[in-house]
C-alpha atoms as a PDB file:
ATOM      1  CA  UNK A   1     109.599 153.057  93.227  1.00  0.00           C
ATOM      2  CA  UNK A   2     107.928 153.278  96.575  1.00  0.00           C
ATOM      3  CA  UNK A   3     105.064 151.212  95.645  1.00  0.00           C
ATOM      4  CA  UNK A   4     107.333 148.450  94.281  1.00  0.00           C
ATOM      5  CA  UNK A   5     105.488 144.524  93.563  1.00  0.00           C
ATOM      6  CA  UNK A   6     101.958 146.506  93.789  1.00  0.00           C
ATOM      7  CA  UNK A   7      99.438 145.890  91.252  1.00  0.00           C
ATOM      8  CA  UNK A   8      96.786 148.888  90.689  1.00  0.00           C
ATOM      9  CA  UNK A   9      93.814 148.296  88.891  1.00  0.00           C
ATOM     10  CA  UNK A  10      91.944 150.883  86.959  1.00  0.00           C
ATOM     11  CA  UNK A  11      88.248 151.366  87.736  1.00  0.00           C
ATOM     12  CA  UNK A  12      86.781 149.853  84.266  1.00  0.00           C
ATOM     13  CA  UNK A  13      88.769 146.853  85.397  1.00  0.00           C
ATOM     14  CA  UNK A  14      87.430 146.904  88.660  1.00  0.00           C
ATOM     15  CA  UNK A  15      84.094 147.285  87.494  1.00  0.00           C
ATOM     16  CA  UNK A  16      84.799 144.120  85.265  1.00  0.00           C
ATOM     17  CA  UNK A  17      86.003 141.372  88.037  1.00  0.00           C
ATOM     18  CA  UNK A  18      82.706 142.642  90.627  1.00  0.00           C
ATOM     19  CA  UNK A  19      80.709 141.300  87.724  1.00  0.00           C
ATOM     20  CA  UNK A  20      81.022 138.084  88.721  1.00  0.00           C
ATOM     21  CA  UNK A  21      79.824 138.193  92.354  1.00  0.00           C
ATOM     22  CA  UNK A  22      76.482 140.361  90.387  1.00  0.00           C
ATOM     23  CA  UNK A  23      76.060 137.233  88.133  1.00  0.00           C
ATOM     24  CA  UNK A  24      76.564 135.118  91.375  1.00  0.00           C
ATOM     25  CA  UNK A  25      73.280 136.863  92.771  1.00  0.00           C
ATOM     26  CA  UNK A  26      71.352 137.371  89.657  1.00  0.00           C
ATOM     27  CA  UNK A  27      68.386 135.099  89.186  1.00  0.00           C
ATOM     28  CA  UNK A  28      66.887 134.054  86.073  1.00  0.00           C
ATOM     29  CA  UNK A  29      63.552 135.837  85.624  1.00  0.00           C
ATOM     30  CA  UNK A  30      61.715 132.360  85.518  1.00  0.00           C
ATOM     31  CA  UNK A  31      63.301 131.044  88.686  1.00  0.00           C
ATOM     32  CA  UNK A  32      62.348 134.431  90.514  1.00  0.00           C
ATOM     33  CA  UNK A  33      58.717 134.222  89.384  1.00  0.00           C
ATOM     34  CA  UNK A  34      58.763 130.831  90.666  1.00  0.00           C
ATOM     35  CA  UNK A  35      60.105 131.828  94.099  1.00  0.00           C
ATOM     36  CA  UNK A  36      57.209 134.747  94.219  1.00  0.00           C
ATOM     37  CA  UNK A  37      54.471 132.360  93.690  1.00  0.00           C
ATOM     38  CA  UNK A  38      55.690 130.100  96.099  1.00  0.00           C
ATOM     39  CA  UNK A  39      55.917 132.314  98.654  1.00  0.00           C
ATOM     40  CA  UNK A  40      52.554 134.220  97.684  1.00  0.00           C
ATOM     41  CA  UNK A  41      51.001 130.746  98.186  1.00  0.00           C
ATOM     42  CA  UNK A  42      53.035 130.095 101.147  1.00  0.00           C
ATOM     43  CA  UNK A  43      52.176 133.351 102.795  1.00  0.00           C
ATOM     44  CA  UNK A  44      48.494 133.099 102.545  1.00  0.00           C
ATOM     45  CA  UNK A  45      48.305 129.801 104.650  1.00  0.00           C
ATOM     46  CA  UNK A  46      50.634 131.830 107.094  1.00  0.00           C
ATOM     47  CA  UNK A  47      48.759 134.631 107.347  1.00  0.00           C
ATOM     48  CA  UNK A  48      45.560 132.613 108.024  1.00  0.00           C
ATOM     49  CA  UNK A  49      47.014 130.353 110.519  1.00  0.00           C
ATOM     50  CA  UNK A  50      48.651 133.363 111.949  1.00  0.00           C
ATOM     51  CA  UNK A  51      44.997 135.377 112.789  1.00  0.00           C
ATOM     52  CA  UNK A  52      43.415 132.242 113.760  1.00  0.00           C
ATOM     53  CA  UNK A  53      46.360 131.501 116.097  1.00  0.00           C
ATOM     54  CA  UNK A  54      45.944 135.433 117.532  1.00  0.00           C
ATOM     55  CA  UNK A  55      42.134 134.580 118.000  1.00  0.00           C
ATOM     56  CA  UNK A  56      42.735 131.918 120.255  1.00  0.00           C
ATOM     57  CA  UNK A  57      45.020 133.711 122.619  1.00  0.00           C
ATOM     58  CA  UNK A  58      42.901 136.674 122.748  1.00  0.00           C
ATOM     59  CA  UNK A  59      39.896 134.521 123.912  1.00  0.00           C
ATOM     60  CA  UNK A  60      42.502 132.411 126.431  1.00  0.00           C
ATOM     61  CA  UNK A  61      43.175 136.008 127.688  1.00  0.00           C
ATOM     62  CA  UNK A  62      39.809 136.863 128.229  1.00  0.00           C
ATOM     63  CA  UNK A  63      39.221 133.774 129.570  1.00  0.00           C
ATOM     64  CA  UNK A  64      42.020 133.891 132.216  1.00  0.00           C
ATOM     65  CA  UNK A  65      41.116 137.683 133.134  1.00  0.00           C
ATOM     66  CA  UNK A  66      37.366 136.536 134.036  1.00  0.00           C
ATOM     67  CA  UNK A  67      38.445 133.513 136.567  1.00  0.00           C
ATOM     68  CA  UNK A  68      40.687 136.444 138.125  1.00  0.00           C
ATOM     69  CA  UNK A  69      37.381 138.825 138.277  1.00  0.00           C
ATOM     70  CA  UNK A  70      35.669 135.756 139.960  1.00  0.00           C
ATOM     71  CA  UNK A  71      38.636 135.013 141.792  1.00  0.00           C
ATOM     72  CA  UNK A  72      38.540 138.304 143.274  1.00  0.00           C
ATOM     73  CA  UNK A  73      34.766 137.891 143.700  1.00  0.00           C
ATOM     74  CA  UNK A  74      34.983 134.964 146.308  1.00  0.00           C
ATOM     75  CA  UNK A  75      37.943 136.476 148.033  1.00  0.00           C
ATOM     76  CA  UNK A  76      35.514 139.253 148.577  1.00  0.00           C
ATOM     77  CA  UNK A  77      32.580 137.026 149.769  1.00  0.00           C
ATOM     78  CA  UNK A  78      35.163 134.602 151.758  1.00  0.00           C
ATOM     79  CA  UNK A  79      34.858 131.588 149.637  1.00  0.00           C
ATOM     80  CA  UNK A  80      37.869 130.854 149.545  1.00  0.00           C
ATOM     81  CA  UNK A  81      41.325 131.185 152.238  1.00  0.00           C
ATOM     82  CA  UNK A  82      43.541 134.199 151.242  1.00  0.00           C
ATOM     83  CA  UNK A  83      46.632 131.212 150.433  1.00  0.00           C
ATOM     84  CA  UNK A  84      44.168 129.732 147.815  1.00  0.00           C
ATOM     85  CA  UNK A  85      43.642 132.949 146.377  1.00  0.00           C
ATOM     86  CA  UNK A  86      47.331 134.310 146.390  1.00  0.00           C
ATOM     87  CA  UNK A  87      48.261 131.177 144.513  1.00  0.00           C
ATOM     88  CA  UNK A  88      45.288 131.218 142.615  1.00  0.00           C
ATOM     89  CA  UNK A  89      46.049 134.301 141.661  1.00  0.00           C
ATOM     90  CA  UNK A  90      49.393 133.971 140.987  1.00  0.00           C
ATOM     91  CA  UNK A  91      48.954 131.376 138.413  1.00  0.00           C
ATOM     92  CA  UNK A  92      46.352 132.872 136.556  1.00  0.00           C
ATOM     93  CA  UNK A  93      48.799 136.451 136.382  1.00  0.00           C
ATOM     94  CA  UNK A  94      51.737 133.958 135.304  1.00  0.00           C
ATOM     95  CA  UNK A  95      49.049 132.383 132.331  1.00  0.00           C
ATOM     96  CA  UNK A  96      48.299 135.870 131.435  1.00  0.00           C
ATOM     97  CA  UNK A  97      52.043 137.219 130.738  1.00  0.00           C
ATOM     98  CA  UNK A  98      52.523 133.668 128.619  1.00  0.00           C
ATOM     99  CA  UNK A  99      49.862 135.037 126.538  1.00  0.00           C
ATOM    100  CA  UNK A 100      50.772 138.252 126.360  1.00  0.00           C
ATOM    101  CA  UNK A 101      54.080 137.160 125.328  1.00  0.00           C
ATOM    102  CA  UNK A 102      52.737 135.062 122.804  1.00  0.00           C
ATOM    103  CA  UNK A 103      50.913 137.909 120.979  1.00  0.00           C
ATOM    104  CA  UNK A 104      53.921 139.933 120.903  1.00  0.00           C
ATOM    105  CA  UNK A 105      55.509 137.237 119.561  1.00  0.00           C
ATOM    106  CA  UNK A 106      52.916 136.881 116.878  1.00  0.00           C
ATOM    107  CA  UNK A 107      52.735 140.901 116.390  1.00  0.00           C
ATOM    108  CA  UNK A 108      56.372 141.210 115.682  1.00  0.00           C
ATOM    109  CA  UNK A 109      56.504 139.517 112.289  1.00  0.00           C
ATOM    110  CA  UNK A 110      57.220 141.728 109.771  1.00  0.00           C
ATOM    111  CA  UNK A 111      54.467 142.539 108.238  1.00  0.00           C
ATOM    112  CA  UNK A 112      55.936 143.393 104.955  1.00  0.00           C
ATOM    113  CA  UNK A 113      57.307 140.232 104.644  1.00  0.00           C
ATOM    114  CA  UNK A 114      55.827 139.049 101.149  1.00  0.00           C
ATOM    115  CA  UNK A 115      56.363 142.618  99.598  1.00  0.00           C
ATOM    116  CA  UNK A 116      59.775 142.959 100.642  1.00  0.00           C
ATOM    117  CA  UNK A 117      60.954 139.766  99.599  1.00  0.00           C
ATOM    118  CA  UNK A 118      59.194 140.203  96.041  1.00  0.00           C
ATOM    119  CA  UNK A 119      60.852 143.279  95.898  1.00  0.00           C
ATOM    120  CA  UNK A 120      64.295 141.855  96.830  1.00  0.00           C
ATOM    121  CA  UNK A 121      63.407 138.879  93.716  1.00  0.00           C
ATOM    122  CA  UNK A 122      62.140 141.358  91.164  1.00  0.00           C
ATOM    123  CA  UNK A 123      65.503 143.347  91.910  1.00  0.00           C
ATOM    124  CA  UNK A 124      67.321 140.362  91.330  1.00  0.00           C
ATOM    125  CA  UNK A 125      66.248 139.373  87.845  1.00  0.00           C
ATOM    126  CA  UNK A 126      67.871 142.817  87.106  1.00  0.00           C
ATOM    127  CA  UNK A 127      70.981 142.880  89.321  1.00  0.00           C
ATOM    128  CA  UNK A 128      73.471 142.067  86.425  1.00  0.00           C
ATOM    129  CA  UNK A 129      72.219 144.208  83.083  1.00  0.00           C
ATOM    130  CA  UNK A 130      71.363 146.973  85.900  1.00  0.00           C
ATOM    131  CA  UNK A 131      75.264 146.730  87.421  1.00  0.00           C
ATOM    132  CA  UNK A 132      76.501 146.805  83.344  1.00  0.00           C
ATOM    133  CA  UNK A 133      74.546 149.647  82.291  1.00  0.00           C
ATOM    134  CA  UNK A 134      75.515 151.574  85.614  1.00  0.00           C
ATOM    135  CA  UNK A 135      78.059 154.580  86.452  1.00  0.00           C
ATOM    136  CA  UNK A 136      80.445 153.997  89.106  1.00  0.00           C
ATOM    137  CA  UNK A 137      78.692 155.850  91.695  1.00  0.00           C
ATOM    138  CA  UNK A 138      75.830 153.529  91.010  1.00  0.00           C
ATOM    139  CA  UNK A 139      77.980 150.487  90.891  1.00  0.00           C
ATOM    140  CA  UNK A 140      79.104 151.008  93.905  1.00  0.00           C
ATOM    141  CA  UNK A 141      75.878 151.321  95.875  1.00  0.00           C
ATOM    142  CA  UNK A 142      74.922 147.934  94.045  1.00  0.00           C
ATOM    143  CA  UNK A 143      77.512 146.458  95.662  1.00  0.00           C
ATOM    144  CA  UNK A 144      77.167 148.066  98.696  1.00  0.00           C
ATOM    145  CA  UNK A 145      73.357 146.466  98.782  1.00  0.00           C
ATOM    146  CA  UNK A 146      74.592 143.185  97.831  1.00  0.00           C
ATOM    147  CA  UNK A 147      77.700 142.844 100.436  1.00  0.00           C
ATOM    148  CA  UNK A 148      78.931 144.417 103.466  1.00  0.00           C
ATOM    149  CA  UNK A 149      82.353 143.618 102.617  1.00  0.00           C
ATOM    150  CA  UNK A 150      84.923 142.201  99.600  1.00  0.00           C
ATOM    151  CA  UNK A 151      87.837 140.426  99.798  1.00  0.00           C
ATOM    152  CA  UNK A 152      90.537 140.803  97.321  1.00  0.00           C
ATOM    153  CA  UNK A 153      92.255 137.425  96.413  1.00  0.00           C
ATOM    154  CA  UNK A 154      94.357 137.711  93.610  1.00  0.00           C
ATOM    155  CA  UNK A 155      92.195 139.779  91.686  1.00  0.00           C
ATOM    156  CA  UNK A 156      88.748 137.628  92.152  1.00  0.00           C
ATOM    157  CA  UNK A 157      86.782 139.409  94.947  1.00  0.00           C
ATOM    158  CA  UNK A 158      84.901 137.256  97.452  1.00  0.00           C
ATOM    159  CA  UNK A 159      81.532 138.596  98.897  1.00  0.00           C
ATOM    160  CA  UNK A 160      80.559 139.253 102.465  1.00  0.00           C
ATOM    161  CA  UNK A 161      77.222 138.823 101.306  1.00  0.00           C
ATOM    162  CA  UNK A 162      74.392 140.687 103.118  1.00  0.00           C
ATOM    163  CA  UNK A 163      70.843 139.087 103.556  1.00  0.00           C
ATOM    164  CA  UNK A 164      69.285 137.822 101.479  1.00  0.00           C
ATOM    165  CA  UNK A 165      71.419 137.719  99.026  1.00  0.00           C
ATOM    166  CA  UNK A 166      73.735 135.004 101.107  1.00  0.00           C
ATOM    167  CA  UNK A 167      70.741 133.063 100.606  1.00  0.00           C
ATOM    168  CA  UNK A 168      70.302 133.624  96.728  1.00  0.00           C
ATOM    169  CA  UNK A 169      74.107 132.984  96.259  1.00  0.00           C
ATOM    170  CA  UNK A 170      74.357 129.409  98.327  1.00  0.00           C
ATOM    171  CA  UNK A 171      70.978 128.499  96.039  1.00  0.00           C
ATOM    172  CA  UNK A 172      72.465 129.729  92.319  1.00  0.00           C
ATOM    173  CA  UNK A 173      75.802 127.601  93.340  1.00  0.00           C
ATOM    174  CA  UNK A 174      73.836 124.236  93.771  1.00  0.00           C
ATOM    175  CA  UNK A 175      72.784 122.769  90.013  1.00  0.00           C
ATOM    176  CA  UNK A 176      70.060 121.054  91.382  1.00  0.00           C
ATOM    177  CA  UNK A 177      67.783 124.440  92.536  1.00  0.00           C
END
C-alpha cells in the first residue's frame, strides 16, 4: 500500500517507550530531599550575603550623591575651576550608574528561586507513577513539561530536555551522584 516499510505504533505503545525518558528524570524521593536541604541551606547564606551586599551599595550611593551635593557646593562658592568640577563630576555620575547597575543586577534574581526549584524536586519524586497512572491528554502535557522536543530513533525516543530537567537527567546518568 501507499504507506509501504512504515511502522505505526498504537498509543498504549507509545505511552510505553516515553516511559523511559520519565524514569530518566525521576528522582528517588531520598535523593530529592537531599537536594532541598542543600539548597535550603545553601540559599540562606545567599540570601544573607545578598542583603548585606545591597547594603553596601546603597550606602556607596549615598555616599557618591553627597560629594556631588558638595561638589556642586564649591562650584557655587568658586572653590574649585569649572574643568575640575566637570571631571569631578563626571566621575562621580560614572560611579553612580556602576552602582546602580549593580543593584539591578542584585534585584533581578529570581526571587522564587528556592520555592520553584523545591517545587520542580517534589514534582520529580512523582514524575514516573504520575506519567503511569495518567490519560493521554495528561501524558502528553508531562512530556511537554519535561522536553521541548523527541526524537524518534528506532523506536527509543531521545529528549530535548527542557530546564531543569537537562540538569536532573545528566545527574541520574552518572552512578556516582
Amino acid at each position: 500500500g501507499r504507506h509501504h516499510g512504515k511502522v505505526y505504533l498504537r498509543e498504549e505503545k507509545l505511552s510505553e517507550l516515553f516511559e523511559v525518558p520519565v524514569k530518566a528524570v525521576t528522582l528517588d524521593a531520598e535523593i530529592a530531599d537531599w537536594l532541598k536541604d542543600a539548597l535550603r541551606e545553601e540559599n540562606k547564606g545567599t540570601e544573607e550575603l545578598q542583603e548585606k551586599r545591597l547594603a553596601v551599595l546603597k550606602t556607596n550611593y549615598e555616599k557618591i550623591s553627597n560629594r556631588i551635593s558638595a561638589l556642586l557646593d564649591a562650584k557655587f562658592d568658586k572653590a574649585i575651576t569649572e574643568e575640575a568640577f566637570i571631571a569631578k563630576e563626571k566621575e562621580y555620575q560614572s560611579q553612580l550608574i556602576e552602582i546602580k547597575t549593580q543593584m539591578a543586577g542584585l534585584k533581578r534574581t529570581n526571587p522564587n528561586y528556592l520555592q520553584d526549584t523545591q517545587r520542580t524536586l517534589e514534582l520529580s519524586k512523582r514524575l514516573h507513577p504520575l506519567y503511569v497512572k495518567s490519560n493521554y491528554q495528561e501524558k502528553a502535557q508531562i512530556l511537554q513539561l519535561l522536553a521541548s522536543n523527541y526524537t524518534l530513533v528506532d523506536v527509543t525516543p531521545i529528549p530535548k530536555w527542557r530546564k531543569p530537567f537537562d540538569i536532573i537527567a545528566e545527574g541520574l546518568s552518572r552512578p556516582e551522584w
